[in-house]
C-alpha atoms as a PDB file:
ATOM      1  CA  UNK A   1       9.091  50.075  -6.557  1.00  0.00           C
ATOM      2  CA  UNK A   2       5.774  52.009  -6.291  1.00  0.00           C
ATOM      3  CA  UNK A   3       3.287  51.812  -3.488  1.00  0.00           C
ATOM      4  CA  UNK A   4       1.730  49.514  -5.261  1.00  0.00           C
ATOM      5  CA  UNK A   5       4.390  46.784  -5.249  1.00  0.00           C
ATOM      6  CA  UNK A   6       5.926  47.685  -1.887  1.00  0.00           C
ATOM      7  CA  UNK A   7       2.027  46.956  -0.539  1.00  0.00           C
ATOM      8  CA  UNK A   8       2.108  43.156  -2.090  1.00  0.00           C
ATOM      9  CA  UNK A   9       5.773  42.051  -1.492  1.00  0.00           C
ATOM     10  CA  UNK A  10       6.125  40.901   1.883  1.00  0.00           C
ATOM     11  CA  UNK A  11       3.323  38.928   0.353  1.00  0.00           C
ATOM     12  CA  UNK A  12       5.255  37.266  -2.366  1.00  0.00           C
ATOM     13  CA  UNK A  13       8.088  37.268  -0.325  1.00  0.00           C
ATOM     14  CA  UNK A  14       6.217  34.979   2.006  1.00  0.00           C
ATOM     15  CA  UNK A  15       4.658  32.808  -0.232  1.00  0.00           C
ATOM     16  CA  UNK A  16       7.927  31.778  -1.891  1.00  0.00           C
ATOM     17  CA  UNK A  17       9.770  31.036   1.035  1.00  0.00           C
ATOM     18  CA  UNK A  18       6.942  28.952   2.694  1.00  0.00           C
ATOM     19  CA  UNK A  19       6.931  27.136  -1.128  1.00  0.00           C
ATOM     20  CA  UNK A  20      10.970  26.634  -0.888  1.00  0.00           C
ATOM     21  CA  UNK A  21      10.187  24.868   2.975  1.00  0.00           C
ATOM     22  CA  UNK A  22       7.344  22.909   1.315  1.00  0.00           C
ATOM     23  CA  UNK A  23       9.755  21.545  -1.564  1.00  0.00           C
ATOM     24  CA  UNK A  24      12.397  20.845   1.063  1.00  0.00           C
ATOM     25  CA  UNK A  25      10.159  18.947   3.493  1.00  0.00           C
ATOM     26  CA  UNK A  26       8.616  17.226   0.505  1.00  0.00           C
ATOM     27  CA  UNK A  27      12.690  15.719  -0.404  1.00  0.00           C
ATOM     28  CA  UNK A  28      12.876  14.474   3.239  1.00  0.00           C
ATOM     29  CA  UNK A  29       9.388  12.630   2.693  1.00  0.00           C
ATOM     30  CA  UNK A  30      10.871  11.518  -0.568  1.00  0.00           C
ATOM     31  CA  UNK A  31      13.920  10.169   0.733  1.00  0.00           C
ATOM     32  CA  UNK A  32      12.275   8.567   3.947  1.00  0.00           C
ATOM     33  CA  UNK A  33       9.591   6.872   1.677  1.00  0.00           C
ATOM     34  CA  UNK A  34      12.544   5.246  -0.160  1.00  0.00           C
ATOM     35  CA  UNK A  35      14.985   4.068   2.501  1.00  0.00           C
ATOM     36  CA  UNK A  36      15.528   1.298   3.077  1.00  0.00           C
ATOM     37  CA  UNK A  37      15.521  -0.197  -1.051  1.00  0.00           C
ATOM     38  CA  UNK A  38      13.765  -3.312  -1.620  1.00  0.00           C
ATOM     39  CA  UNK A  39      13.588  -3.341  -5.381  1.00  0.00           C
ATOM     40  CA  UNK A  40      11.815  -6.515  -6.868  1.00  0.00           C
ATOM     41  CA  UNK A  41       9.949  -6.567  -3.684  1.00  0.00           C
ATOM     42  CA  UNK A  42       5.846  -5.838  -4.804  1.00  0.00           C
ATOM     43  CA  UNK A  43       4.433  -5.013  -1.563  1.00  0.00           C
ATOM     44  CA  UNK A  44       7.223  -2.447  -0.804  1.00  0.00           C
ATOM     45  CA  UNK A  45       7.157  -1.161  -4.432  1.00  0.00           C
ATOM     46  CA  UNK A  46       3.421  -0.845  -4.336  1.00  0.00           C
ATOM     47  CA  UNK A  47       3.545   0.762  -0.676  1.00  0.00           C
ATOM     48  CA  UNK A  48       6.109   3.401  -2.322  1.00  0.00           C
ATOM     49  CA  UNK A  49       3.782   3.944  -4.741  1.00  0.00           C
ATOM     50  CA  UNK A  50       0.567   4.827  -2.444  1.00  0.00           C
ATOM     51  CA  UNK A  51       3.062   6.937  -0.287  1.00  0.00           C
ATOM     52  CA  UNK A  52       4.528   9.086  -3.106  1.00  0.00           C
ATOM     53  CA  UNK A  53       0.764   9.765  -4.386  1.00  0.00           C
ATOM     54  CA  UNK A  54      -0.323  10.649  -0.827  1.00  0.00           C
ATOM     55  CA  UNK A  55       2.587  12.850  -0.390  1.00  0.00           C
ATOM     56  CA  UNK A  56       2.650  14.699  -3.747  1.00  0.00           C
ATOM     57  CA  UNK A  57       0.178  17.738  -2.361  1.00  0.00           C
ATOM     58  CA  UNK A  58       3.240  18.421  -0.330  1.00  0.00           C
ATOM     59  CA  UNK A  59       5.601  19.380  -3.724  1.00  0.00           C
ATOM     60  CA  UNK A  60       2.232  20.577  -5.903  1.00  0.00           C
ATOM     61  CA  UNK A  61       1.841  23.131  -3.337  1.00  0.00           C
ATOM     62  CA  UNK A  62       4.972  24.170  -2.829  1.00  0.00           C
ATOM     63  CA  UNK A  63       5.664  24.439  -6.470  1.00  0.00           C
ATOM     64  CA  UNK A  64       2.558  26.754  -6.751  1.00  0.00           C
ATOM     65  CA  UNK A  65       4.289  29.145  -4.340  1.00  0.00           C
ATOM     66  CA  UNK A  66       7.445  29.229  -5.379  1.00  0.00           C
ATOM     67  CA  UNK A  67       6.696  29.588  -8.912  1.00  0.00           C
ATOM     68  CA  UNK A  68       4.437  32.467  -8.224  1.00  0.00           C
ATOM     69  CA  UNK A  69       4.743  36.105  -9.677  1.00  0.00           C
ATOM     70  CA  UNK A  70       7.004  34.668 -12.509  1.00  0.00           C
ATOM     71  CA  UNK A  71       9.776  36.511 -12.887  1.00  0.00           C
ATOM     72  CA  UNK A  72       9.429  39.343 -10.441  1.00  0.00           C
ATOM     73  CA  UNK A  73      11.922  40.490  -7.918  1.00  0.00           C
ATOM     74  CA  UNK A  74      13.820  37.188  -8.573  1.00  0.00           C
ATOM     75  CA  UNK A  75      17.483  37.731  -8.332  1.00  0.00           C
ATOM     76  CA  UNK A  76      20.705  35.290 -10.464  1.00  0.00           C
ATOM     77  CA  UNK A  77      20.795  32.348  -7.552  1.00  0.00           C
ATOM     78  CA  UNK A  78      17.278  32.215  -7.805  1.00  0.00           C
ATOM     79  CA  UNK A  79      16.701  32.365 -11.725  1.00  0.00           C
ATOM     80  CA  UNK A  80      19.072  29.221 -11.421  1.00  0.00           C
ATOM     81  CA  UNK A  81      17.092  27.034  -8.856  1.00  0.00           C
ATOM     82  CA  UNK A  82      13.655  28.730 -10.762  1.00  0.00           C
ATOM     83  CA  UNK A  83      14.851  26.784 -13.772  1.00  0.00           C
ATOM     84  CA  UNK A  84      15.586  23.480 -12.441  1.00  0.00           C
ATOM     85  CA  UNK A  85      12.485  23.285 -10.518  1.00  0.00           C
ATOM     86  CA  UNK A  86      10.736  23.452 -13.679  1.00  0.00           C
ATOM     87  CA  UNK A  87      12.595  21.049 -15.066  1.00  0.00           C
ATOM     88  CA  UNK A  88      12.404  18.851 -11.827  1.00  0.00           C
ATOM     89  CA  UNK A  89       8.427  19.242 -12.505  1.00  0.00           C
ATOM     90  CA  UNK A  90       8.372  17.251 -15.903  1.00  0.00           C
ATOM     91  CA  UNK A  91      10.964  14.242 -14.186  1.00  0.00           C
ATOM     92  CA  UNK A  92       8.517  14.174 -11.865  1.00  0.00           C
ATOM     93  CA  UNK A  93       5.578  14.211 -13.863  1.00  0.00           C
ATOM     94  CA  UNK A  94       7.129  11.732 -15.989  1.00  0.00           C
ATOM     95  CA  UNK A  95       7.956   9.274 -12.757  1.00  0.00           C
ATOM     96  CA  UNK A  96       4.492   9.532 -11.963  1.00  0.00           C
ATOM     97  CA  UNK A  97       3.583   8.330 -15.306  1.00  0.00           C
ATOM     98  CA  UNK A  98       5.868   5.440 -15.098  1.00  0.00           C
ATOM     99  CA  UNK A  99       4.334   4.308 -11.824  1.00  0.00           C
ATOM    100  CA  UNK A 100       1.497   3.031 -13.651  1.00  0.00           C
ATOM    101  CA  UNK A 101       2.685   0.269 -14.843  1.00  0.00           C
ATOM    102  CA  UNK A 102       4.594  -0.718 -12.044  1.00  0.00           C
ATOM    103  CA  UNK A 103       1.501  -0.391 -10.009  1.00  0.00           C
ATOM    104  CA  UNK A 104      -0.460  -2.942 -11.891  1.00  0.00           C
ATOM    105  CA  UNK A 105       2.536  -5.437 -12.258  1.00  0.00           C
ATOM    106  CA  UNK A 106       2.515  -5.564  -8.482  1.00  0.00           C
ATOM    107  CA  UNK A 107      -1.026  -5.101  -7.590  1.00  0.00           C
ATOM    108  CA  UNK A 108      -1.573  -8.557  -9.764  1.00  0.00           C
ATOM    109  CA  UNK A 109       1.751  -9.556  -8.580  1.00  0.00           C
ATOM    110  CA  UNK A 110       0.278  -9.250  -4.573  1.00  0.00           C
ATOM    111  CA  UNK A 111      -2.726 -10.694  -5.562  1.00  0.00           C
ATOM    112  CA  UNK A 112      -0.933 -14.016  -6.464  1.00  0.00           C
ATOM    113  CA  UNK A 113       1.161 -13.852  -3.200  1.00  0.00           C
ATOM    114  CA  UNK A 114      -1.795 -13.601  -1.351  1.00  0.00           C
ATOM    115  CA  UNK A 115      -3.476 -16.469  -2.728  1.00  0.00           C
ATOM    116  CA  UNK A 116      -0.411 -18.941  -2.328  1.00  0.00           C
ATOM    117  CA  UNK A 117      -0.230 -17.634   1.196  1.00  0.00           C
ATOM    118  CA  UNK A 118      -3.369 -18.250   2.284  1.00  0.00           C
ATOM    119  CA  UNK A 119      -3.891 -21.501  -0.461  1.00  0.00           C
ATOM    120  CA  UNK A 120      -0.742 -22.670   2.074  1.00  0.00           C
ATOM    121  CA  UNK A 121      -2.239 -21.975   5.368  1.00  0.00           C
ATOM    122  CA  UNK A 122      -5.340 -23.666   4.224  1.00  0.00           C
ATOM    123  CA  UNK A 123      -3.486 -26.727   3.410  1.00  0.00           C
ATOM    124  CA  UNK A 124      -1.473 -27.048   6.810  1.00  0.00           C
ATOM    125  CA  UNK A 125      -5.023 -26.980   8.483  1.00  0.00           C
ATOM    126  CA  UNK A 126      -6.264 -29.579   6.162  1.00  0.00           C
ATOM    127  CA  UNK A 127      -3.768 -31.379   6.459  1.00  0.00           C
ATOM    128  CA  UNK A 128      -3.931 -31.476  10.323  1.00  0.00           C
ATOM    129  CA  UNK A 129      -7.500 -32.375  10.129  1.00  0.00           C
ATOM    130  CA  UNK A 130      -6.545 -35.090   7.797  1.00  0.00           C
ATOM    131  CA  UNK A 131      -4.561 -36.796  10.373  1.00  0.00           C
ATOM    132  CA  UNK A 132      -7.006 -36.063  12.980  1.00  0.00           C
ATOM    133  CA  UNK A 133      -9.287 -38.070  10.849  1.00  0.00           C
ATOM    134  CA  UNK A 134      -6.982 -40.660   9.970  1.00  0.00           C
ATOM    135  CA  UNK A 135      -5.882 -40.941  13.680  1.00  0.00           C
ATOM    136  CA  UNK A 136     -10.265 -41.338  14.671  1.00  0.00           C
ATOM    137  CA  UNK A 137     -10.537 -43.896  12.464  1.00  0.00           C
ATOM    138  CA  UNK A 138      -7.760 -46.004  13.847  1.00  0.00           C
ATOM    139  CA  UNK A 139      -8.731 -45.263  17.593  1.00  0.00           C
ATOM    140  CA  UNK A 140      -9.529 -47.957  19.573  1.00  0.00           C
ATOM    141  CA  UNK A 141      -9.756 -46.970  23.012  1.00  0.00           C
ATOM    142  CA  UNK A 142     -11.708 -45.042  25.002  1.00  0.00           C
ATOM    143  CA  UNK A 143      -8.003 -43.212  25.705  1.00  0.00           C
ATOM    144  CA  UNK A 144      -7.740 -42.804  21.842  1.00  0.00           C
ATOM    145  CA  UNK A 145     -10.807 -41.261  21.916  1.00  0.00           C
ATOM    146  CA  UNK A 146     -10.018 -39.200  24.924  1.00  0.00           C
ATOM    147  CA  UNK A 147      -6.717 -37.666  22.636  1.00  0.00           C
ATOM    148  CA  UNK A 148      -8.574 -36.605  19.549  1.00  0.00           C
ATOM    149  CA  UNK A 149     -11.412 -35.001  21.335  1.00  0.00           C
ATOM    150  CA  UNK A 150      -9.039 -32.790  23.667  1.00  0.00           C
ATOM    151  CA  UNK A 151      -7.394 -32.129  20.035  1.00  0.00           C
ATOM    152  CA  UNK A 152     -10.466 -30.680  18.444  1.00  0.00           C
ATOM    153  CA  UNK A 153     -11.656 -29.305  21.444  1.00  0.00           C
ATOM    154  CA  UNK A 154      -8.929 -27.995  23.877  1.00  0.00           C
ATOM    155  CA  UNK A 155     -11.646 -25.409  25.386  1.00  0.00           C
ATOM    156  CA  UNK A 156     -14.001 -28.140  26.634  1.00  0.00           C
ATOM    157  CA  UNK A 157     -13.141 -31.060  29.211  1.00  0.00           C
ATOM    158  CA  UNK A 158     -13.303 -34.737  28.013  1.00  0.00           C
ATOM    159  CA  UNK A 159     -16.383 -36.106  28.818  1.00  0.00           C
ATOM    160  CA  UNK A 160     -17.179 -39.393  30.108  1.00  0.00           C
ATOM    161  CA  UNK A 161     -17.011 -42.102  27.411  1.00  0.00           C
ATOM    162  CA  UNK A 162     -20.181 -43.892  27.837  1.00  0.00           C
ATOM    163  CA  UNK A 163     -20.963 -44.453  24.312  1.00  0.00           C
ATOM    164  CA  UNK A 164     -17.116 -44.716  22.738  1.00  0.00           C
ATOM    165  CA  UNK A 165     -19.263 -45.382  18.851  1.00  0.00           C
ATOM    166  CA  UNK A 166     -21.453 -42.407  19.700  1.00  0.00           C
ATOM    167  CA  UNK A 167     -18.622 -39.878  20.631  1.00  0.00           C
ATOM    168  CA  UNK A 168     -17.329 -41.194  17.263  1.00  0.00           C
ATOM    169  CA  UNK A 169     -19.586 -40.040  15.395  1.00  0.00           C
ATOM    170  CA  UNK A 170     -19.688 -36.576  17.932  1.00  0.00           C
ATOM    171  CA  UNK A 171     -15.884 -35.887  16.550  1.00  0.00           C
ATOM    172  CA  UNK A 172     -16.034 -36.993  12.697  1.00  0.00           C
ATOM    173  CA  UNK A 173     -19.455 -34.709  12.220  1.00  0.00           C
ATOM    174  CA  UNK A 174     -16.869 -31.903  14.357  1.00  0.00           C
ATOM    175  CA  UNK A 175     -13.693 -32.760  11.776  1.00  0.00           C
ATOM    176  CA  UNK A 176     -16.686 -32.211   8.960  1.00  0.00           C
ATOM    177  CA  UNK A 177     -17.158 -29.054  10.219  1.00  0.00           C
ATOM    178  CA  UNK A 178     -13.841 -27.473  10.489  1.00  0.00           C
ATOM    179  CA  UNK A 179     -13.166 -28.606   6.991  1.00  0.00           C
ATOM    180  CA  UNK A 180     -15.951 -26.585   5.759  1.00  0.00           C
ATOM    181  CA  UNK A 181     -15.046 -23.569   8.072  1.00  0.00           C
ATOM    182  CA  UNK A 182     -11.672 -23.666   6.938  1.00  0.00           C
ATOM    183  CA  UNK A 183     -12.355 -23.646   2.975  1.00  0.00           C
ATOM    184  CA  UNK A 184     -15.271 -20.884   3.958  1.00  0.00           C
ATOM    185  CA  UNK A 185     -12.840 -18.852   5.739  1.00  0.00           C
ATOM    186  CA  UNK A 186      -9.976 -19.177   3.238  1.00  0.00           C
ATOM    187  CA  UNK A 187     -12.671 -17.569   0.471  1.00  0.00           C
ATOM    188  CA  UNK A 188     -13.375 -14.881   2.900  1.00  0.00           C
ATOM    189  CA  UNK A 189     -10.363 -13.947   3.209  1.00  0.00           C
ATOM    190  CA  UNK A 190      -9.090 -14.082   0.211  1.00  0.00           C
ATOM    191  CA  UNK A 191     -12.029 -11.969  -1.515  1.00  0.00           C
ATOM    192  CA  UNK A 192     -11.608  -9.246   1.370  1.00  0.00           C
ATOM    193  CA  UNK A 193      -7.911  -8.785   0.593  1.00  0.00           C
ATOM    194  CA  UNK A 194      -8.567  -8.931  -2.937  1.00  0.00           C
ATOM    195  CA  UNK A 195     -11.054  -6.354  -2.876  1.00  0.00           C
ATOM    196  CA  UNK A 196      -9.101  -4.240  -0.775  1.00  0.00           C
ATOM    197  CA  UNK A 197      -5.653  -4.579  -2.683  1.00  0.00           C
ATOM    198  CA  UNK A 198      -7.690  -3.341  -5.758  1.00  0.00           C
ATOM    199  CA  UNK A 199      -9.440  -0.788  -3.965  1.00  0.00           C
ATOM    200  CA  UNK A 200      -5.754   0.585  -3.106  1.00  0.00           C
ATOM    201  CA  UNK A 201      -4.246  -0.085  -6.399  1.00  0.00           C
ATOM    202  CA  UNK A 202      -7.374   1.940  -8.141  1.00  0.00           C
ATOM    203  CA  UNK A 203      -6.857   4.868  -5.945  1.00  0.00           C
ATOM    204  CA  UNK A 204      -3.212   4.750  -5.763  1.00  0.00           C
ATOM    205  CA  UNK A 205      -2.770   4.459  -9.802  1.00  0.00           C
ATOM    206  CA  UNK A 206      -5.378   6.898 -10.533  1.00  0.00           C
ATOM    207  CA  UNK A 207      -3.652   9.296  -8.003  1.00  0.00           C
ATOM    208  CA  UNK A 208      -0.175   8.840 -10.440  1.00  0.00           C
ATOM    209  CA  UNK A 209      -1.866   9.691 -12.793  1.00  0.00           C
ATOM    210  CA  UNK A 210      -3.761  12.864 -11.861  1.00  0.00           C
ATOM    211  CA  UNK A 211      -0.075  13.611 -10.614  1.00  0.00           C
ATOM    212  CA  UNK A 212       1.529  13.176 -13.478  1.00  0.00           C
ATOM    213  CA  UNK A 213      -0.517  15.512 -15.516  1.00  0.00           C
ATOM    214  CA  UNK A 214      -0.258  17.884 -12.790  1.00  0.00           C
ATOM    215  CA  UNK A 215       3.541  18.135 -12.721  1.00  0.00           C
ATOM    216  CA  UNK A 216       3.704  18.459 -16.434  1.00  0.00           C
ATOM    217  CA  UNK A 217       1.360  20.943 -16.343  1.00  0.00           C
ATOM    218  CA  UNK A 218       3.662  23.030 -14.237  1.00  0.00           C
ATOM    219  CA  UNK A 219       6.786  22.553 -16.179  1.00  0.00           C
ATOM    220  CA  UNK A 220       4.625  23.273 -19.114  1.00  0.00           C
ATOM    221  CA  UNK A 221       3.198  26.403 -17.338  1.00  0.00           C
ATOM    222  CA  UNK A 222       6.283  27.419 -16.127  1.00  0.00           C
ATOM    223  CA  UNK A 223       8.067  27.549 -19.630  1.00  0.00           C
ATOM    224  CA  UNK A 224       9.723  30.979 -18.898  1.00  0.00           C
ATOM    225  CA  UNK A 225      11.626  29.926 -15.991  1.00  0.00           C
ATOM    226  CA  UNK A 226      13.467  28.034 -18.530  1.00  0.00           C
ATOM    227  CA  UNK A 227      14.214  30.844 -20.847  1.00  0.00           C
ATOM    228  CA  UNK A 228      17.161  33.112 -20.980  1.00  0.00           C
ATOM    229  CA  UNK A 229      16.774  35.779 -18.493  1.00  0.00           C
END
């Protein structure tokens, strides 16, 4: 070893053993994103999915670093571990690749949930407004009228019923309006998790891809880890 090479290992040295913690810290993210399984389940799949794109600096990095220099000062053990990281690189990459799909299958998948959800909580208000209609236009007492008001407007006190026609009228325009916040609100909502569900599932399917090309990049780059040494 000249001066030369004596000057930069401790360098190398310390490059490839921070790369080997990256790797390993990167396994424990891996296995944490995973556990607990719910297969068939869209929101965790597509969660896994954001989480293994937002994590996958962690084993690019490390890869970089460990892989670095090639094949100097690299003893048998590590020739061994050199070679399946390479080849741990393309499964990757080609994970990545397969999360594409998957990502899109669930991101429309979500988007249907959400509608029934909300198309179902939209429906149970109705519906209570229904009766609350059906219920006003049956009352006929000034105690009838007493109910429905304190139903609509549990905030306020009942007022004095001096005009039982008039306060009538007061609660049906009320019912009118909660029927039209309701369907206004259920659009809201609905476009703002739409929008944001495909913001995510842009970004997060983009990001599988970018690492998918990455990772096979490095298995391709890394070509003579996998030949005989």
């Amino acid at each position: 070893m000249n001066q030369l090479e004596k000057d930069y290992w401790p360098s190398i040295f310390t490059l490839r053993f921070l790369g080997y913690i990256l790797l390993i810290l990167a396994a424990i993210d891996v296995i944490n994103i995973l556990i607990p399984f719910r297969f068939t389940n869209p929101v965790w799949e597509f969660q896994i999915i954001g989480a293994l794109v937002e994590h996958a600096p962690l084993p690019l990095i490390g890869s970089t670093f460990v892989f670095f220099g090639e094949k100097d000062y690299r003893n048998k053990i590590e020739v061994c571990i050199l070679n399946f990281l390479s080849w741990a690189a393309l499964l990757g990459g080609c994970l990545f690749f397969l999360l594409l799909p998957l990502g899109i299958n669930d991101t429309w998948r979500i988007n249907n949930q959400n509608y029934v959800q909300i198309t179902n909580q939209t429906a149970q208000q109705m519906t209570q407004i229904l009766q609350a209609k059906a219920l006003l236009n049956k009352a006929k007492s000034n105690e009838d009228l007493n109910r429905i008001f304190k139903s609509l407007n549990p905030q306020r006190n009942t007022p004095e019923l001096k005009n039982p026609q008039e306060v009538k009228t007061q609660l049906l325009s009320q019912i009118g309006q909660l029927e039209k916040n309701i369907n206004n609100q259920a659009q809201v909502t609905h476009s703002n998790t739409r929008k944001e569900l495909i913001k995510n599932s842009v970004k997060w399917n983009l990001g599988a891809l970018v690492c998918s090309f990455a990772f096979v990049w490095i298995w391709q780059a890394t070509d003579w880890a996998r030949l005989p040494w």
